[in-house]
C-alpha atoms as a PDB file:
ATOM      1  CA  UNK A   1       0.000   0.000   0.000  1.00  0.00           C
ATOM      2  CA  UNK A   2       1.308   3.440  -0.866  1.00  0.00           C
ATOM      3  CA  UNK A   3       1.886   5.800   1.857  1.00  0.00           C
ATOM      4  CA  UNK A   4      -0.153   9.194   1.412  1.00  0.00           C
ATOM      5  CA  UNK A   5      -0.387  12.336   3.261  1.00  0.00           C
ATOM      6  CA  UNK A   6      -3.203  12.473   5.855  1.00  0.00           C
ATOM      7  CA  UNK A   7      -6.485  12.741   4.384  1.00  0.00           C
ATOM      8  CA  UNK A   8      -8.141  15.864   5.650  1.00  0.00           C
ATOM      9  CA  UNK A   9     -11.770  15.093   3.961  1.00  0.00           C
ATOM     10  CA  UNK A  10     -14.411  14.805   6.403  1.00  0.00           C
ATOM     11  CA  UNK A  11     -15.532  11.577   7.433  1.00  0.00           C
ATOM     12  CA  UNK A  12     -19.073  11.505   5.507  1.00  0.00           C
ATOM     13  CA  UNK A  13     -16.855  12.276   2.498  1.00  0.00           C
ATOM     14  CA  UNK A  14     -14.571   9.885   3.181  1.00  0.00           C
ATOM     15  CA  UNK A  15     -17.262   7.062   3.184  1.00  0.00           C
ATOM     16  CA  UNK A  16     -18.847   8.589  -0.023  1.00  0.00           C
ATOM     17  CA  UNK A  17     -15.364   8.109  -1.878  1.00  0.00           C
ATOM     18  CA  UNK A  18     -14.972   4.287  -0.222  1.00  0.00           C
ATOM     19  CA  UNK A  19     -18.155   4.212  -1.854  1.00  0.00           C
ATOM     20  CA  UNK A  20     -17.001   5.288  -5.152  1.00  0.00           C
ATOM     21  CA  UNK A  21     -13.890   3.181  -4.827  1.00  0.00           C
ATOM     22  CA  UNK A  22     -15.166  -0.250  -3.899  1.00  0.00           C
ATOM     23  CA  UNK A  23     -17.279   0.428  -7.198  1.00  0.00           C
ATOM     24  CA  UNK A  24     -14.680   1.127  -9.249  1.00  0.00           C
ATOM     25  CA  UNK A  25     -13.003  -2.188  -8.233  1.00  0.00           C
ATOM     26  CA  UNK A  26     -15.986  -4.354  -8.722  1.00  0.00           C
ATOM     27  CA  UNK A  27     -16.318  -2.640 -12.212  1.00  0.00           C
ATOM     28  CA  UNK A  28     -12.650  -3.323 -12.549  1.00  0.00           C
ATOM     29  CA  UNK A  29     -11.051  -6.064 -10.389  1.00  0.00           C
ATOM     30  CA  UNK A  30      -8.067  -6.594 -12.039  1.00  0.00           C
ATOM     31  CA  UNK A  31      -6.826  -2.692 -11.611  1.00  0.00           C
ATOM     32  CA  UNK A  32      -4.439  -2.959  -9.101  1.00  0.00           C
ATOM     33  CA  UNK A  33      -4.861   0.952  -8.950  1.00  0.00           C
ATOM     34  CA  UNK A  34      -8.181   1.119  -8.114  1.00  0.00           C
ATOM     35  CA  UNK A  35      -7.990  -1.640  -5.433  1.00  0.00           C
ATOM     36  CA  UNK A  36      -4.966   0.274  -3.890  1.00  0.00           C
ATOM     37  CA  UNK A  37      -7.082   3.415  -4.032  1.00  0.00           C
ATOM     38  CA  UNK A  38      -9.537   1.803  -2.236  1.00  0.00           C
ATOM     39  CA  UNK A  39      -7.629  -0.066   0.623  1.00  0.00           C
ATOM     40  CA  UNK A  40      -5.834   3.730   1.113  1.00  0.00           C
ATOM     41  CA  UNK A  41      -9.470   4.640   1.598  1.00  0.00           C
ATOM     42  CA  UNK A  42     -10.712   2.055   4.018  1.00  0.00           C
ATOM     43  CA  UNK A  43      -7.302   2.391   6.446  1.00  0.00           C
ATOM     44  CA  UNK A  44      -8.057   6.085   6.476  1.00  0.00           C
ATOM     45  CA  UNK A  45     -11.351   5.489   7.326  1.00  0.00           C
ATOM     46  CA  UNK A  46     -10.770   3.371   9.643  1.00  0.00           C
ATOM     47  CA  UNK A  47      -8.086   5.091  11.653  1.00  0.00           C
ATOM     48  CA  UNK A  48     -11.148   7.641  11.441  1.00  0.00           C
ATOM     49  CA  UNK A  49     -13.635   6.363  12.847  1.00  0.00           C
ATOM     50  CA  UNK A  50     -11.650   4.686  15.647  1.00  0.00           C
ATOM     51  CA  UNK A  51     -10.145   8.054  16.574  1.00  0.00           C
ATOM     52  CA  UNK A  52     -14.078   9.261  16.525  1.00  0.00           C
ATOM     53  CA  UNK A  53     -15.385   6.845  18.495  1.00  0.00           C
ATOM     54  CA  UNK A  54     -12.952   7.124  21.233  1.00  0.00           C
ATOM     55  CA  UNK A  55     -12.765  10.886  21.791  1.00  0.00           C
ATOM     56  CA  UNK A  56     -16.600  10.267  22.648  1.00  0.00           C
END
């Protein structure tokens, strides 16, 4: 996985664009791009919503 700066989108647009991603792979599974895209997308996310849920 490629190592990107921090994402600074908020969350809800952060889960639209896993959105987007996840379809992109499914329309094309062999693009190692797009599935790299969208496994940058999902740790983000992830990291995200962990962070989130904790300062609660």
């Amino acid at each position: 996985m490629t190592t990107t700066t921090e994402d600074t989108r908020p969350t809800d647009d952060l889960k639209m664009a896993l959105v987007e991603s996840l379809m992109a792979v499914i329309g094309a599974p062999d693009d190692e791009e797009a599935a790299e895209k969208a496994a940058t997308i999902i740790h983000t996310l992830d990291e995200r919503l962990t962070a989130e849920a904790t300062s609660v």
